[in-house]
N, C-alpha and C. Protein backbone atom coordinates (compact mmCIF):
# COMPACT_ATOMS: atom_id res chain seq x y z
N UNK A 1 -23.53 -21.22 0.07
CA UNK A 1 -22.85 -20.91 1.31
C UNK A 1 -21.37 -20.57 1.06
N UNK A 2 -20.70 -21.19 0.41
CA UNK A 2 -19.35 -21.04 -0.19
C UNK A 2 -18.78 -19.86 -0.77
N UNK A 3 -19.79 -19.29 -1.69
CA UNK A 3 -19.92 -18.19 -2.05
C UNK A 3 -19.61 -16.91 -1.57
N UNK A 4 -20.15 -16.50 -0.45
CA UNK A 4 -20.21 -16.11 0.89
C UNK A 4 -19.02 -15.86 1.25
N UNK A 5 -18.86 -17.25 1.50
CA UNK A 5 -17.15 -17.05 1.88
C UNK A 5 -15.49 -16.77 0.89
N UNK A 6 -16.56 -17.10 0.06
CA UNK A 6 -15.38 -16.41 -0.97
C UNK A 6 -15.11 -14.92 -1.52
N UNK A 7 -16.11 -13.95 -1.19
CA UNK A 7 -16.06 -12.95 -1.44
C UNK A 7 -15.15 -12.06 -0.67
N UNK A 8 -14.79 -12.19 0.93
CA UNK A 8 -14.04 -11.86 1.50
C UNK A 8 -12.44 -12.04 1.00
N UNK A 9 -12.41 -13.19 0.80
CA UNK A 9 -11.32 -13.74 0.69
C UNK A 9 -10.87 -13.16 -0.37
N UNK A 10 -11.17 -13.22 -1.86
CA UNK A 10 -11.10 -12.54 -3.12
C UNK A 10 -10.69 -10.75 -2.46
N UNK A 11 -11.74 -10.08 -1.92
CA UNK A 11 -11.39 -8.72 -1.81
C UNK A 11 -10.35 -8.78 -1.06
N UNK A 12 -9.80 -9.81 0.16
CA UNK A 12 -8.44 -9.92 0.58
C UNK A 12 -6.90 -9.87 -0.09
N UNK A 13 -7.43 -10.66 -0.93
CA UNK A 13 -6.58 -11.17 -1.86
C UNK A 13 -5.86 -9.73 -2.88
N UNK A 14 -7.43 -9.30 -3.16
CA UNK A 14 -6.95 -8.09 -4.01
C UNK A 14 -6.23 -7.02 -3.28
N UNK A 15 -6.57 -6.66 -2.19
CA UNK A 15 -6.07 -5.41 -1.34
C UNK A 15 -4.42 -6.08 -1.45
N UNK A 16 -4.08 -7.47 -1.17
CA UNK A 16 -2.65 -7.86 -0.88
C UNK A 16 -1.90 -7.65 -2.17
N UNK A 17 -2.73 -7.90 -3.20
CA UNK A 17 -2.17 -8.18 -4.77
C UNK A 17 -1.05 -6.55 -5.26
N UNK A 18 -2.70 -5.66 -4.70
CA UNK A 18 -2.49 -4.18 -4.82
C UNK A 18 -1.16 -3.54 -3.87
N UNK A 19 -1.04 -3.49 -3.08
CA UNK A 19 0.01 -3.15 -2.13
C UNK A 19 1.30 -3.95 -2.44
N UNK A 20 1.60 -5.10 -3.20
CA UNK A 20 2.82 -5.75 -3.56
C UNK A 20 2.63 -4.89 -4.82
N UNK A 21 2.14 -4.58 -5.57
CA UNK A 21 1.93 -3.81 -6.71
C UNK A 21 2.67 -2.22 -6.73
N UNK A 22 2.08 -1.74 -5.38
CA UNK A 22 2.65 -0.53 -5.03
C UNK A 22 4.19 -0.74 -4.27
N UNK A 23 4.31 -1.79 -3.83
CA UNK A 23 5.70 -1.60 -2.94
C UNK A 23 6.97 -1.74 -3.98
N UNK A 24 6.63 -2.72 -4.80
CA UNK A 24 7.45 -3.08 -6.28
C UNK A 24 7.54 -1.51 -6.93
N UNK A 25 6.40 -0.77 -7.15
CA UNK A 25 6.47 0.16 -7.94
C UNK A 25 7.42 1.57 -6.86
N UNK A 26 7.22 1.36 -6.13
CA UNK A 26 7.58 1.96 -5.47
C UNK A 26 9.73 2.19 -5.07
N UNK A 27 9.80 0.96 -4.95
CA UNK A 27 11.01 -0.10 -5.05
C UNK A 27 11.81 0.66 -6.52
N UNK A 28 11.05 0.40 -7.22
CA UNK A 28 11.42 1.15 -8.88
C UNK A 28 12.16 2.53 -8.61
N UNK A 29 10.93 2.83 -8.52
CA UNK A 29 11.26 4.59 -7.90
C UNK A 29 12.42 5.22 -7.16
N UNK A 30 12.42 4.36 -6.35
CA UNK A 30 13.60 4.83 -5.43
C UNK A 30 14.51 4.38 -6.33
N UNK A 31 15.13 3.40 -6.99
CA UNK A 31 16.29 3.11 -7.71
C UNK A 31 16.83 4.07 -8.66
N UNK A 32 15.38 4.18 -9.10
CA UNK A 32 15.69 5.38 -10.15
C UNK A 32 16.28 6.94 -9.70
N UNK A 33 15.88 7.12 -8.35
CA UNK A 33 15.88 8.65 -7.78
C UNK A 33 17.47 8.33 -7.23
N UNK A 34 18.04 7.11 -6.62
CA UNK A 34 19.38 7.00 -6.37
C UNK A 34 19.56 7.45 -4.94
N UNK A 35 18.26 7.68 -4.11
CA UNK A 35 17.71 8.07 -2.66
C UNK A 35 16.93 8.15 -2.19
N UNK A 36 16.85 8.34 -1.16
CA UNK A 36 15.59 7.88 -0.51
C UNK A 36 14.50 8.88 -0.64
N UNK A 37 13.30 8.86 -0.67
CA UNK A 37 12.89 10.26 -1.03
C UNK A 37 12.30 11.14 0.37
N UNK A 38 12.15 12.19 -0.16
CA UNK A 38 12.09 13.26 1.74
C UNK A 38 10.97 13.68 1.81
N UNK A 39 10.76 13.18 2.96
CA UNK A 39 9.25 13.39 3.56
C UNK A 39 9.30 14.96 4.55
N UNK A 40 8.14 15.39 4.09
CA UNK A 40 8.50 16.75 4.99
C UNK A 40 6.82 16.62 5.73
N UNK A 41 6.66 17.69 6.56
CA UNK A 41 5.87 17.48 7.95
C UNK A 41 4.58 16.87 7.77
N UNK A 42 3.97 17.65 6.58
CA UNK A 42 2.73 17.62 6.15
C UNK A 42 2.86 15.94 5.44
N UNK A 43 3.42 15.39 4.88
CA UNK A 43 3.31 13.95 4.10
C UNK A 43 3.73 12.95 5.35
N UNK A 44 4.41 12.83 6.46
CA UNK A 44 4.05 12.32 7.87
C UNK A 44 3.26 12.75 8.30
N UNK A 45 2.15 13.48 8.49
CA UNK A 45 0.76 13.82 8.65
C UNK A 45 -0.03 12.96 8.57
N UNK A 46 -0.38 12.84 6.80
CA UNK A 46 -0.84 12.46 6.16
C UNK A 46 -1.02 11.00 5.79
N UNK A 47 0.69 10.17 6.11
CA UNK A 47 0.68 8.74 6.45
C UNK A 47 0.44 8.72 7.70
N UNK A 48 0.51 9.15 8.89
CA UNK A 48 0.17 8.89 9.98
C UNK A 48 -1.61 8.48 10.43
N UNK A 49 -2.15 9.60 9.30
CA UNK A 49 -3.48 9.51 9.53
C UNK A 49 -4.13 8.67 8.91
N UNK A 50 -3.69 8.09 7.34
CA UNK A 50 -4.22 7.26 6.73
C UNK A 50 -3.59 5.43 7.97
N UNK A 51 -2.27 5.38 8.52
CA UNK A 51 -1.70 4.59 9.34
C UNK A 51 -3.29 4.23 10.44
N UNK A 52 -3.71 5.15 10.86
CA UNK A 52 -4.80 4.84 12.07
C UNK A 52 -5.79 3.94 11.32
N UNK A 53 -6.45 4.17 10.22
CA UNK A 53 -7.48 3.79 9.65
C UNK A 53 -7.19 2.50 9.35
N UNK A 54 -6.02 2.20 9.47
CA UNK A 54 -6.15 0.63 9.04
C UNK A 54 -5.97 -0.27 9.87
């Protein structure tokens, strides 16, 4: 039964692990570029639409 319930939790875990993974890496990036980077119409699109799905 436990089992069960741990599988959620684990794939939880990972999705959170992954996204601190990307925000750090991300974090990097910008330091390195010395600005912010520029989003043009089509890449707010594109987060907007992936934004709904979650």
């Amino acid at each position: 039964m436990f089992d069960l319930v741990a599988v959620p939790i684990c794939a939880d875990l990972s999705k959170e692990a992954e996204l601190l993974v990307l925000r750090h890496e991300n974090q990097v990036l910008r330091c390195q570029l010395d600005r912010q980077p520029r989003w043009d119409h089509a890449d707010r699109l594109w987060l907007t639409g992936l934004s709904r799905l979650a």
